[in-house]
Protein backbone atom coordinates (compact mmCIF):
# COMPACT_ATOMS: atom_id res chain seq x y z
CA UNK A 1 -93.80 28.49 68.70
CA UNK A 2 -90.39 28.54 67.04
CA UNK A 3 -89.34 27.36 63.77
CA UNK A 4 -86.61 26.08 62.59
CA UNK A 5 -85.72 24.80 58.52
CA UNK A 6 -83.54 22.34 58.36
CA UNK A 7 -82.41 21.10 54.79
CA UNK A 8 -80.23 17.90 54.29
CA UNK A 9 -78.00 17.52 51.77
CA UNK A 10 -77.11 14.39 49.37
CA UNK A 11 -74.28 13.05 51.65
CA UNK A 12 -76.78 13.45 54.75
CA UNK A 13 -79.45 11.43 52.82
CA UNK A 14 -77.37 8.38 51.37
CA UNK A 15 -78.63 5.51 53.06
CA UNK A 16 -80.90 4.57 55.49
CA UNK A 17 -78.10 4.72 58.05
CA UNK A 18 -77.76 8.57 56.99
CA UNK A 19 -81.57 9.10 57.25
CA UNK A 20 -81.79 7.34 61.14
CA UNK A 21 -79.14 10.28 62.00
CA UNK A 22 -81.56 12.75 60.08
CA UNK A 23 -84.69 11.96 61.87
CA UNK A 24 -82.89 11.38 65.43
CA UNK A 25 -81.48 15.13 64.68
CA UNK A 26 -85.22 16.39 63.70
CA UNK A 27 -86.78 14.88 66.88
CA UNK A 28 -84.39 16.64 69.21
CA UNK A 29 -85.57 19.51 68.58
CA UNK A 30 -89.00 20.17 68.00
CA UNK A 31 -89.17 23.42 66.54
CA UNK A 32 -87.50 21.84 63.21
CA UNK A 33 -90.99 20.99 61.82
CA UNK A 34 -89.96 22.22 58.05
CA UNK A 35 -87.30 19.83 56.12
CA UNK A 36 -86.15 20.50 52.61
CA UNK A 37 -84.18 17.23 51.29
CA UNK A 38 -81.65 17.17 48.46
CA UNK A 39 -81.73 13.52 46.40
CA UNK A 40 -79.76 10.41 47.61
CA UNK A 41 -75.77 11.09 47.35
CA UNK A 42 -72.86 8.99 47.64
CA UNK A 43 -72.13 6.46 49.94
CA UNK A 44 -68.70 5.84 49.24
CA UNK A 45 -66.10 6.60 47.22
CA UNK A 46 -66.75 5.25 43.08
CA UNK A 47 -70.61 5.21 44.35
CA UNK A 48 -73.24 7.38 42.11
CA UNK A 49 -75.28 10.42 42.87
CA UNK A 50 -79.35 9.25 42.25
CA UNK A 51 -79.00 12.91 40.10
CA UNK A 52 -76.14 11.61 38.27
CA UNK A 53 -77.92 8.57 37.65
CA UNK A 54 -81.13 10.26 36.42
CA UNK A 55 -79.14 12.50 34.16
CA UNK A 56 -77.65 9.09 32.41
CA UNK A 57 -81.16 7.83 31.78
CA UNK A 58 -81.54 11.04 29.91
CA UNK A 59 -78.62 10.65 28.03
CA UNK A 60 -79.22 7.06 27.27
CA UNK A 61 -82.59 8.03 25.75
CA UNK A 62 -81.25 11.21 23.60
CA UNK A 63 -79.16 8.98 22.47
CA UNK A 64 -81.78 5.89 21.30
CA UNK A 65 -79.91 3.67 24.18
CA UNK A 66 -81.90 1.43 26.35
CA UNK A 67 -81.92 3.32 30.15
CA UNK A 68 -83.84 0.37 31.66
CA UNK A 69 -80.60 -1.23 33.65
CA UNK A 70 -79.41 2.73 35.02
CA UNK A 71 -83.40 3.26 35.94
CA UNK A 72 -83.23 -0.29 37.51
CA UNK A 73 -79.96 0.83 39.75
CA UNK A 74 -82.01 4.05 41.29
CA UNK A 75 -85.26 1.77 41.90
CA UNK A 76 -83.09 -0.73 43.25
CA UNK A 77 -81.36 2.04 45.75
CA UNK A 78 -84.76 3.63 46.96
CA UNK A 79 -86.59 0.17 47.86
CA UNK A 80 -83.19 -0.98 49.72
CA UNK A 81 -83.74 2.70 51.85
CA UNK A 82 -87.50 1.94 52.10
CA UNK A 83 -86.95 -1.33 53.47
CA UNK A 84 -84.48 -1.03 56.03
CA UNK A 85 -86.41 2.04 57.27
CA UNK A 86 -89.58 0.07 57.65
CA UNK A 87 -91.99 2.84 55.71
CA UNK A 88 -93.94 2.15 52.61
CA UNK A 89 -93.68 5.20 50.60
CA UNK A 90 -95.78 3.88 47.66
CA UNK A 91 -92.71 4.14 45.79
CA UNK A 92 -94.07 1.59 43.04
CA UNK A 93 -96.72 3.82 41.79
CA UNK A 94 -94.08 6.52 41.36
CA UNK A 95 -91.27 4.25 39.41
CA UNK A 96 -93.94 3.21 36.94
CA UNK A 97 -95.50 6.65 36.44
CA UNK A 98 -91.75 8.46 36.10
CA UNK A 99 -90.92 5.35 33.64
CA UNK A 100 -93.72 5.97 31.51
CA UNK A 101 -92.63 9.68 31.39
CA UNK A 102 -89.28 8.85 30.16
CA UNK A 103 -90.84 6.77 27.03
CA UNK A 104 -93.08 9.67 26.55
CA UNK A 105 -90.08 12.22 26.72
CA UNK A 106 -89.65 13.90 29.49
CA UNK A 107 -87.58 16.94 29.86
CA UNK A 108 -84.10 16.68 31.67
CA UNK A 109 -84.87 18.82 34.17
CA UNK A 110 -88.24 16.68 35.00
CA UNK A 111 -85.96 13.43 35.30
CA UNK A 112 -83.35 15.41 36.83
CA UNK A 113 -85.99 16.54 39.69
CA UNK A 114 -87.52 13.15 40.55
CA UNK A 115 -84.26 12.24 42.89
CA UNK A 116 -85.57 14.92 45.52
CA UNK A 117 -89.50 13.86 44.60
CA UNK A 118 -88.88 10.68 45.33
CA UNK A 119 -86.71 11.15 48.53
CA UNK A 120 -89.08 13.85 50.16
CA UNK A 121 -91.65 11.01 49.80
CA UNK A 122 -89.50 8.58 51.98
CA UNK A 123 -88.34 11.54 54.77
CA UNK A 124 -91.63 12.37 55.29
CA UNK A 125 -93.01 8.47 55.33
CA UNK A 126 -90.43 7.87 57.63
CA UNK A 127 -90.84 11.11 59.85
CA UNK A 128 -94.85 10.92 59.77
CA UNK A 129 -94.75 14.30 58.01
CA UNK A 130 -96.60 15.39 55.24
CA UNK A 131 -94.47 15.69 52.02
CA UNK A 132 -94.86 18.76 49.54
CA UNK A 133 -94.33 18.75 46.40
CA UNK A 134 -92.25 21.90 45.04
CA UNK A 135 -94.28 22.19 41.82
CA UNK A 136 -96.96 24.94 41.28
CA UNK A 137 -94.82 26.52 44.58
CA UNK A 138 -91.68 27.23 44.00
CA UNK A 139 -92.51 29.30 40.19
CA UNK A 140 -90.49 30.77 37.09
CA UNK A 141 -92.11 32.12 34.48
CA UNK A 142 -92.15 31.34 30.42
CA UNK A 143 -88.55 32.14 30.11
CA UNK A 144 -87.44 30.17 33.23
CA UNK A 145 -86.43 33.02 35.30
CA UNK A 146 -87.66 32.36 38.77
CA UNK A 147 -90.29 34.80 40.45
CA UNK A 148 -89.01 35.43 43.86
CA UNK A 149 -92.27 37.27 45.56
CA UNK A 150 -94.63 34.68 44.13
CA UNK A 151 -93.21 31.85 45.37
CA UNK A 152 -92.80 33.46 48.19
CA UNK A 153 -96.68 34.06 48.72
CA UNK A 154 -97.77 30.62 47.50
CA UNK A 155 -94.68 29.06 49.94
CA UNK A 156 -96.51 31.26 52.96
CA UNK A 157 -100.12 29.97 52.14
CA UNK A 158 -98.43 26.26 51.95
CA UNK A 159 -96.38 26.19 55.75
CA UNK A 160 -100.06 27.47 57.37
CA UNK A 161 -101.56 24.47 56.15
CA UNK A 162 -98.79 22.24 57.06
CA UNK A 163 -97.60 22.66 61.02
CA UNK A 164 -94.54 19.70 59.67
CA UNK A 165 -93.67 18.97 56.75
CA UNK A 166 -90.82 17.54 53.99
CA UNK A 167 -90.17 19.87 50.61
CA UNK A 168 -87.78 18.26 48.14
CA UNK A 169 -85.29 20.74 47.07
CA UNK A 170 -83.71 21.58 44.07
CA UNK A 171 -87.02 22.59 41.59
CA UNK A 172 -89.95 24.32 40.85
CA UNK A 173 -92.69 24.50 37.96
CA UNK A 174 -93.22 26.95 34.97
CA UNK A 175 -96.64 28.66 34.68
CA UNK A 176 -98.06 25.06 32.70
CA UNK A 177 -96.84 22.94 34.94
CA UNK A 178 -93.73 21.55 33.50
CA UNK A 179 -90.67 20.93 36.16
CA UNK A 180 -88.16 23.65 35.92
CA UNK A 181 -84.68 22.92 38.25
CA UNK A 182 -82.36 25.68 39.69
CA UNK A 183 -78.49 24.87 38.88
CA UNK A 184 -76.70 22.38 41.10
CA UNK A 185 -77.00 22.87 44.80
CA UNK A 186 -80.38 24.78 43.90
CA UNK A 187 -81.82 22.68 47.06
CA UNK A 188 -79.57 25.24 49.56
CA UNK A 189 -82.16 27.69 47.46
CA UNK A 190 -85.20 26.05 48.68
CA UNK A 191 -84.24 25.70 52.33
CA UNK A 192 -83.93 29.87 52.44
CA UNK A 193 -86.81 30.21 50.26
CA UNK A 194 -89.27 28.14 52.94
CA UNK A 195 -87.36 29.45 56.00
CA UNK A 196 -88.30 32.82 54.65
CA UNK A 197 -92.28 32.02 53.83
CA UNK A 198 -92.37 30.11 57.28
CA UNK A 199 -90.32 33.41 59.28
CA UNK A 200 -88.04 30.84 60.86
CA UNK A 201 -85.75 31.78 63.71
CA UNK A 202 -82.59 30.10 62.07
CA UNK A 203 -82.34 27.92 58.88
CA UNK A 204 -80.37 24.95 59.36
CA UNK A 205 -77.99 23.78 56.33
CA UNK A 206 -76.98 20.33 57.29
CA UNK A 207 -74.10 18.82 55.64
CA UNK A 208 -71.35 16.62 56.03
CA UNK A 209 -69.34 19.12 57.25
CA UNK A 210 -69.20 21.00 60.50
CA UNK A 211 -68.99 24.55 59.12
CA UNK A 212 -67.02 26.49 57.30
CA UNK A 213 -62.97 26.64 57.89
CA UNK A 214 -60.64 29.77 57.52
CA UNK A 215 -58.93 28.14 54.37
CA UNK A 216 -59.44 24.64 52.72
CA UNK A 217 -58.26 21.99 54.53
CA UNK A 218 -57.05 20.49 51.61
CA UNK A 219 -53.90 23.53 51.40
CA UNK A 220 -53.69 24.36 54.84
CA UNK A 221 -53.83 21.40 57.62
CA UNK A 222 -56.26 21.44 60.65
CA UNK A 223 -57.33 25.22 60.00
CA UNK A 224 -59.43 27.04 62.46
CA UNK A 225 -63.25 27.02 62.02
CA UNK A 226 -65.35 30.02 61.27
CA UNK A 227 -67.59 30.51 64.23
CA UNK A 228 -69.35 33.33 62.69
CA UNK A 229 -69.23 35.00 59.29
CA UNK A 230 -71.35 38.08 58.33
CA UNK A 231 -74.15 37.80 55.10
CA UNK A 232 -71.53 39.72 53.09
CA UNK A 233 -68.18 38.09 53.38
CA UNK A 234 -69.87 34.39 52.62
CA UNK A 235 -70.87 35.97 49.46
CA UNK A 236 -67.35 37.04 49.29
CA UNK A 237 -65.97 33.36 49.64
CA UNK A 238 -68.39 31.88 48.34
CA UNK A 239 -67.37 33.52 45.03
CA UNK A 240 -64.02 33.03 45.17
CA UNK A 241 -64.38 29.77 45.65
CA UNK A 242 -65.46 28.30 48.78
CA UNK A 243 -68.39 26.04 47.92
CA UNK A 244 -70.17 24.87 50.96
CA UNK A 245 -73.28 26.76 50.66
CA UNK A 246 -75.22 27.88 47.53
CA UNK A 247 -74.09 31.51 47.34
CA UNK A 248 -77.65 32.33 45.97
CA UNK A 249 -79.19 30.67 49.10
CA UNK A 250 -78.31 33.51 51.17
CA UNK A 251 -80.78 36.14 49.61
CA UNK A 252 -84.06 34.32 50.49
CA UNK A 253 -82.63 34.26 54.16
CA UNK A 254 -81.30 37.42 54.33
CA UNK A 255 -84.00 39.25 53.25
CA UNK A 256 -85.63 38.66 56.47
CA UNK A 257 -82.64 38.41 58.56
CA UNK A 258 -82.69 34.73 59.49
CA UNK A 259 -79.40 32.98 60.88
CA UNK A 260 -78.07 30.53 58.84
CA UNK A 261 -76.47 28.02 60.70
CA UNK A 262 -74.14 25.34 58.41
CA UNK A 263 -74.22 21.99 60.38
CA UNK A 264 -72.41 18.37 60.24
CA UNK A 265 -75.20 15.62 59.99
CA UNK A 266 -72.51 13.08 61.24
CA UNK A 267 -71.31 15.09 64.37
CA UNK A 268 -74.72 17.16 65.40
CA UNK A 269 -73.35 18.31 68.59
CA UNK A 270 -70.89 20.58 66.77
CA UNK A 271 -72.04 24.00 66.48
CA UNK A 272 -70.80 24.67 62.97
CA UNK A 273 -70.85 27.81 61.50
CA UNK A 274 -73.66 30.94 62.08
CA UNK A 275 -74.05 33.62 58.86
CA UNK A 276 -75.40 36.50 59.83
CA UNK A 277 -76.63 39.88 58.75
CA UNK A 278 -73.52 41.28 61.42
CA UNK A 279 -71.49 39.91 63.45
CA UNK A 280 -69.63 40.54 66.31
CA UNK A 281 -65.89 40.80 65.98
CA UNK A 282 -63.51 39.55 68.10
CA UNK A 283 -60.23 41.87 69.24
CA UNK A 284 -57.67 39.76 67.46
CA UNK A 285 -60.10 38.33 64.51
CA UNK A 286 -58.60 40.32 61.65
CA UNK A 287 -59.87 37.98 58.23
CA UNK A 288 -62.94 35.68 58.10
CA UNK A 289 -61.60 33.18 55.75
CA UNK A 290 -59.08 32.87 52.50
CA UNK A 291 -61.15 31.50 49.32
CA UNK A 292 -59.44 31.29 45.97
CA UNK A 293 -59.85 29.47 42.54
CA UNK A 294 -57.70 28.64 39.36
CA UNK A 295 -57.74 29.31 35.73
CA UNK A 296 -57.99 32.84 34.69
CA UNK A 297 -56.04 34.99 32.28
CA UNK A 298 -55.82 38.69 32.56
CA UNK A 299 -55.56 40.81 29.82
CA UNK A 300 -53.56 44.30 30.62
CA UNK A 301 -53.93 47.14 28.13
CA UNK A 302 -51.53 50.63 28.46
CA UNK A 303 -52.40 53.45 26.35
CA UNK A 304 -51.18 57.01 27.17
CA UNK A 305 -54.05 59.35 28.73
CA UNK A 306 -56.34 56.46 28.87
CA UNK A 307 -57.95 58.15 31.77
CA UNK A 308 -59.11 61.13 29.78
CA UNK A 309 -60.53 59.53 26.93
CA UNK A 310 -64.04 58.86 27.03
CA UNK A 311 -65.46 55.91 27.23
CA UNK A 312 -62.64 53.81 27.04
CA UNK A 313 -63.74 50.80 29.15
CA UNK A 314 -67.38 50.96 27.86
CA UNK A 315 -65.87 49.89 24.33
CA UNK A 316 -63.68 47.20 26.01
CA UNK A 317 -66.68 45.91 27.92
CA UNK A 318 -68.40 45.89 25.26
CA UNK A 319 -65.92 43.82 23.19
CA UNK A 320 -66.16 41.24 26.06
CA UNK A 321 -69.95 41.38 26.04
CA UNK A 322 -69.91 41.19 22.16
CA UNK A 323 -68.08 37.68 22.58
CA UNK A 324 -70.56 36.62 25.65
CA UNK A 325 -67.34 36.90 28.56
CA UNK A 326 -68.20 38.01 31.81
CA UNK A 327 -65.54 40.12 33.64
CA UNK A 328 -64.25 38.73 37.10
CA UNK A 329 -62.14 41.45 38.22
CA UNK A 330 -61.76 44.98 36.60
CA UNK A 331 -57.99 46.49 37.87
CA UNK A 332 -56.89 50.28 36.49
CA UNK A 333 -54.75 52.81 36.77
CA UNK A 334 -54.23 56.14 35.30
CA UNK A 335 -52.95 54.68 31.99
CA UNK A 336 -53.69 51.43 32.32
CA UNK A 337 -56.80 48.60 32.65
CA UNK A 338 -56.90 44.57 33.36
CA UNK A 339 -59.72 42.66 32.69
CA UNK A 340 -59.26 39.11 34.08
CA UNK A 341 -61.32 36.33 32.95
CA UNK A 342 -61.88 32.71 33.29
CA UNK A 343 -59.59 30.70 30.88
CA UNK A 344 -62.51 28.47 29.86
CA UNK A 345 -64.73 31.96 29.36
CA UNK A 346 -62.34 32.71 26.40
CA UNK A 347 -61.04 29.41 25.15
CA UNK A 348 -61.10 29.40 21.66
CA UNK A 349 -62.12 33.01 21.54
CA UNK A 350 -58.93 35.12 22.91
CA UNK A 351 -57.04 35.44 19.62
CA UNK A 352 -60.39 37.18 17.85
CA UNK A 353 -60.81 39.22 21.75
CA UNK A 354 -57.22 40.14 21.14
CA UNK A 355 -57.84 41.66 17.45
CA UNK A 356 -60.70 43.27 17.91
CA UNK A 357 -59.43 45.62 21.35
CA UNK A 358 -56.80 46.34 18.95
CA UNK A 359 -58.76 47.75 15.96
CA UNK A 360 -61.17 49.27 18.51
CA UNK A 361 -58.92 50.57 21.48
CA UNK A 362 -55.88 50.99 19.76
CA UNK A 363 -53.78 50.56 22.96
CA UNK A 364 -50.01 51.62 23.15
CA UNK A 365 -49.38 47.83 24.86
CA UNK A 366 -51.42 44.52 25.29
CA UNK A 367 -49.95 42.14 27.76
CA UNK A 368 -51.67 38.95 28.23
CA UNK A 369 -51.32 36.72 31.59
CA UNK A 370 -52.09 33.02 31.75
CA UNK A 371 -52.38 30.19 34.21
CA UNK A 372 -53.20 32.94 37.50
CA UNK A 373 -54.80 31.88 40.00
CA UNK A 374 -56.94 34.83 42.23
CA UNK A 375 -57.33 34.39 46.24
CA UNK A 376 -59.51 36.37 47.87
CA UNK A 377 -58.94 37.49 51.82
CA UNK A 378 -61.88 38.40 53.60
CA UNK A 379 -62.83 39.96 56.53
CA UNK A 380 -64.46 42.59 58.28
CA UNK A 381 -61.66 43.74 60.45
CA UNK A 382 -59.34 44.53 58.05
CA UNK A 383 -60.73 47.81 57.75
CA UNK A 384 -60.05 48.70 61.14
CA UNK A 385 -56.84 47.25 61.52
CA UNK A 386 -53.49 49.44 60.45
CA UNK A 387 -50.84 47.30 58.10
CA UNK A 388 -52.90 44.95 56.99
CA UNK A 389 -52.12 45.12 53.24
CA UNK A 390 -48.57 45.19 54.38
CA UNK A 391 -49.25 41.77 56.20
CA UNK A 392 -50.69 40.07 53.52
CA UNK A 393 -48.33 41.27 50.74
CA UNK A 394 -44.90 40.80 53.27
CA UNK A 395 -46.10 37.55 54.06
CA UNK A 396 -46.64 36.49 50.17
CA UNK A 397 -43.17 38.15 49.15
CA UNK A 398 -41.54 36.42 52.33
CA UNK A 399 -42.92 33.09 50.83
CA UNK A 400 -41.60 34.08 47.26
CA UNK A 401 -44.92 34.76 46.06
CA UNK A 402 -44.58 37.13 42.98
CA UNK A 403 -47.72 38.97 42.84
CA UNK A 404 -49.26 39.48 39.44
CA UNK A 405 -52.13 41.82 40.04
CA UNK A 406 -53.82 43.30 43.36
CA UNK A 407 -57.82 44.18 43.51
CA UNK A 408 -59.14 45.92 46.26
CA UNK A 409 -62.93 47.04 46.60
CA UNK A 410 -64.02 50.51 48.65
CA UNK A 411 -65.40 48.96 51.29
CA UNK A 412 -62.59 47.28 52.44
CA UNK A 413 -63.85 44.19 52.93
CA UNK A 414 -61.58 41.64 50.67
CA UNK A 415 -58.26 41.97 48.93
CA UNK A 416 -57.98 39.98 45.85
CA UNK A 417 -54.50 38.73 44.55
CA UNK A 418 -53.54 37.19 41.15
CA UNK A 419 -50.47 34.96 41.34
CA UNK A 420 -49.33 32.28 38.91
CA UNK A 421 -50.69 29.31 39.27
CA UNK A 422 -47.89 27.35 40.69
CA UNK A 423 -47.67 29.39 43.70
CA UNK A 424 -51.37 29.00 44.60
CA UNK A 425 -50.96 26.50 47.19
CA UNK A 426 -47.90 28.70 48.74
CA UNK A 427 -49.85 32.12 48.59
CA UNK A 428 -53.06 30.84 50.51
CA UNK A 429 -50.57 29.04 53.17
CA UNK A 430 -48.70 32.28 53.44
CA UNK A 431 -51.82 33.93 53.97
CA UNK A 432 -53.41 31.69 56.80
CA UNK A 433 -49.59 31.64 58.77
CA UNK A 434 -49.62 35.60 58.75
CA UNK A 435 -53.55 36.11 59.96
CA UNK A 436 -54.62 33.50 61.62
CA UNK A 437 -52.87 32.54 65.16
C-alpha cells in the first residue's frame, strides 16, 4: 500500500475550523496514514502562537513572575478546540502534569515542546489515530547534536507498529530522557525524518500557502508559481531567503528520494509545488525562483600579488573564525578578496575585525560596504542558456541598479548580486520582468 506523510503547520492547525479542513484532507486520501503536527498558530492578526505563549510562561518564571494567567490562555485555547471538535483528549491530566513541571523547573525547550504534545493528542483523538510521542524517537546525544541514523532506526521500528498515526513535530529527547527541540520550523524536520523511516511515496508539507512563487509576492505582484523545483535550487532559495520550508527538512527526504510536495491547507485542490531530486525543464523555463535577504556588509581587501602569497585567506578566515563570524559569500580576484557578512554577525565587533586584518594581512586597501542587500537567481537552465548573465545584469543596469558585488558558483546554478539596500525592491523586480514571461 502507499504512503503518504503529511505534516500541518501552525496556521493549518489554529482552530477547530482549521483542523475539520485537516482531517477532511487526510480522509481523501487514504494512503496519508502518517501526520506530523506543528502546535496551534495564529488565528488572526494580533492573535498568539501556543509556542509563543509557552515561551512567556518560561520567561515569567525566570523571572519570579506569576505564569498562571499566560498558562490559563493556552488551556483555555486547547479545551475551546477539544470542544467544538467533540473528542476528549484527556487534556486535563496533561495541563496539571505540564503545570507541575513548570513549578518544578522545567527546561525551555520541555515547555517549548508541549504545544505539538498537546496538539498531536487532539489530531489523533479527533482522527481515531494513535498519537506518538517524539521522545526516546527522534534522539540527540549529550551535547544536543541530533543522531540522524538512530532516529532513523527507532522511527522505522515505530511506523511498523503503527499502520496510522499522529507525531508532534518540532522535538526529540537526549539519551536521559529530557526534551531537546530543533530550531523554529524544526517540525518541517520531523515530517522528512518519518517519511523517510516509513519509505513514503511523497511527503506532504501542508501550509497556508499553495507552493512556492518565482519571487515574493510581497515585491513582485501576482508572480508565477513554481510547479517544480529540483532538491538543489530549494536549498539555494531557501538560503537566500525564501522561507517556506525548513531548508534542513530536505535531507531526511532526499536521502531516499521522496517528492516533497508543499501544499495550501485552505485550497487542497491546488497542486502546489513538487521538490525533487531532478526535474524536468521546460524549453523556455530559464530561473526557478529569485530569493534575496537584507543586512550584510562586505569587507573588500586589495593587496598587490595577493594571489601568490600563501595562505592569505586562511589567516583572514581565521580572523573571522577567531571573532565567531560565519562567511556568507567569499568573492576574489587576482589581487583582491570580499568577505560579506551579516551586519548583526559583526555588530559591535567590526572595528576590532577591521584592526586585526590590518596587523595580520597588511592589505594595500580595506574598503568596507554597508546596508547591501544579496539576491540570489536560481535555476537550472541557466547553464544551458547563452546571455544569461548579460540578461540579468542589462536588466539591473536598465533599472539603475548599481551592482556592488557579483558571486557566481561552478556549477552554474545561481548568480548572487550585492546591491545597496535601497535598490532591493527594484533589483528583484528587474529580475522577475527580464526572466520570467
Amino acid at each position: 500500500m502507499n504512503i503518504k506523510v503529511a505534516k500541518f503547520g501552525g496556521s493549518s492547525l489554529a482552530d477547530a475550523i482549521q483542523m475539520n479542513k485537516v482531517k477532511e484532507i487526510i480522509e481523501s486520501d487514504p494512503a496519508r496514514r502518517y501526520v506530523v503536527v506543528s502546535a496551534p498558530g495564529k488565528r488572526f492578526d494580533g492573535d498568539n502562537k501556543i509556542t509563543d505563549l509557552l515561551y512567556l510562561c518560561k520567561t515569567h518564571i525566570d523571572h519570579n513572575i506569576e505564569y498562571g494567567q499566560v498558562f490559563q490562555v493556552i488551556q483555555d485555547r486547547f479545551r475551546a478546540i477539544e470542544l467544538n471538535l467533540g473528542v476528549d483528549a484527556n487534556l486535563e491530566k496533561e495541563f496539571e502534569e505540564i503545570d507541575r513541571n513548570l513549578r518544578e523547573g522545567a527546561s525551555a525547550d520541555y515547555i517549548a515542546s508541549r504545544g505539538e504534545y498537546l496538539n498531536a493528542k487532539l489530531v489523533a483523538a479527533y482522527l481515531g489515530y494513535d498519537m506518538v510521542d517524539t521522545a526516546g524517537l527522534v534522539l540527540f546525544d549529550e551535547r544536543g547534536h541530533f543522531l540522524d541514523e538512530a532516529t532513523n532506526e527507532k522511527l522505522k521500528e515505530v511506523v511498523k507498529q503503527h499502520p496510522k498515526a499522529v507525531f508532534p513535530g518540532f522535538y526529540g529527547s537526549y539519551p536521559d530522557g529530557r526534551i531537546k527541540t530543533f530550531s523554529r520550523g524544526g517540525s518541517d524536520i520531523t515530517g522528512s525524518l518519518v517519511a523517510r523511516a516509513a519509505g513514503a511515496e511523497v511527503y506532504e508539507n501542508w501550509t497556508d500557502v499553495s507552493g512556492f512563487m518565482v519571487a515574493d509576492p510581497r515585491i513582485v505582484k501576482n508572480p508565477k508559481p513554481i510547479d517544480t523545483v529540483t532538491y538543489l535550487e530549494l536549498r539555494e532559495l531557501s538560503y537566500m531567503g525564501a522561507s517556506v520550508l525548513h531548508e534542513d527538512a530536505i535531507y531526511p527526504a532526499r536521502a531516499m528520494n521522496i517528492p516533497i510536495n508543499i501544499r495550501n491547507t485552505n485550497d487542497p485542490e491546488h497542486p502546489g509545488t513538487i521538490i525533487l531530486a531532478d526535474a524536468p525543464l521546460d524549453n523556455d523555463q530559464i530561473i526557478a525562483g529569485i530569493a534575496g535577504s537584507k543586512d550584510y556588509i562586505a569587507i573588500s581587501l586589495y593587496k598587490n600579488m595577493m594571489n601568490s602569497e600563501v595562505g592569505f585567506i586562511r589567516r583572514c578566515l581565521s580572523i573571522l573564525e577567531d571573532y565567531g563570524v560565519a562567511v556568507e559569500h567569499l568573492p576574489s580576484g587576482i589581487d583582491t578578496l570580499s568577505v560579506v557578512l551579516s551586519s548583526k554577525s559583526v555588530e559591535g565587533k567590526l572595528a576590532d575585525i577591521l584592526d586585526e586584518i590590518e596587523r595580520r594581512l597588511a592589505p594595500d586597501r580595506i574598503d568596507v560596504y554597508e546596508d547591501l542587500a544579496l539576491i540570489a537567481t536560481v535555476g537550472r537552465g541557466m547553464n544551458r542558456r547563452r546571455g544569461t548573465s548579460a540578461m540579468l545584469f542589462g536588466a539591473l543596469g536598465e533599472a539603475g541598479v548599481n551592482i556592488r558585488m557579483i558571486d557566481q558558483g561552478s556549477s552554474e546554478l545561481s548568480i548572487i548580486v550585492g546591491v545597496e539596500m535601497r535598490d532591493f525592491e527594484t533589483a528583484v523586480r528587474a529580475i522577475y520582468d527580464a526572466f520570467v514571461k
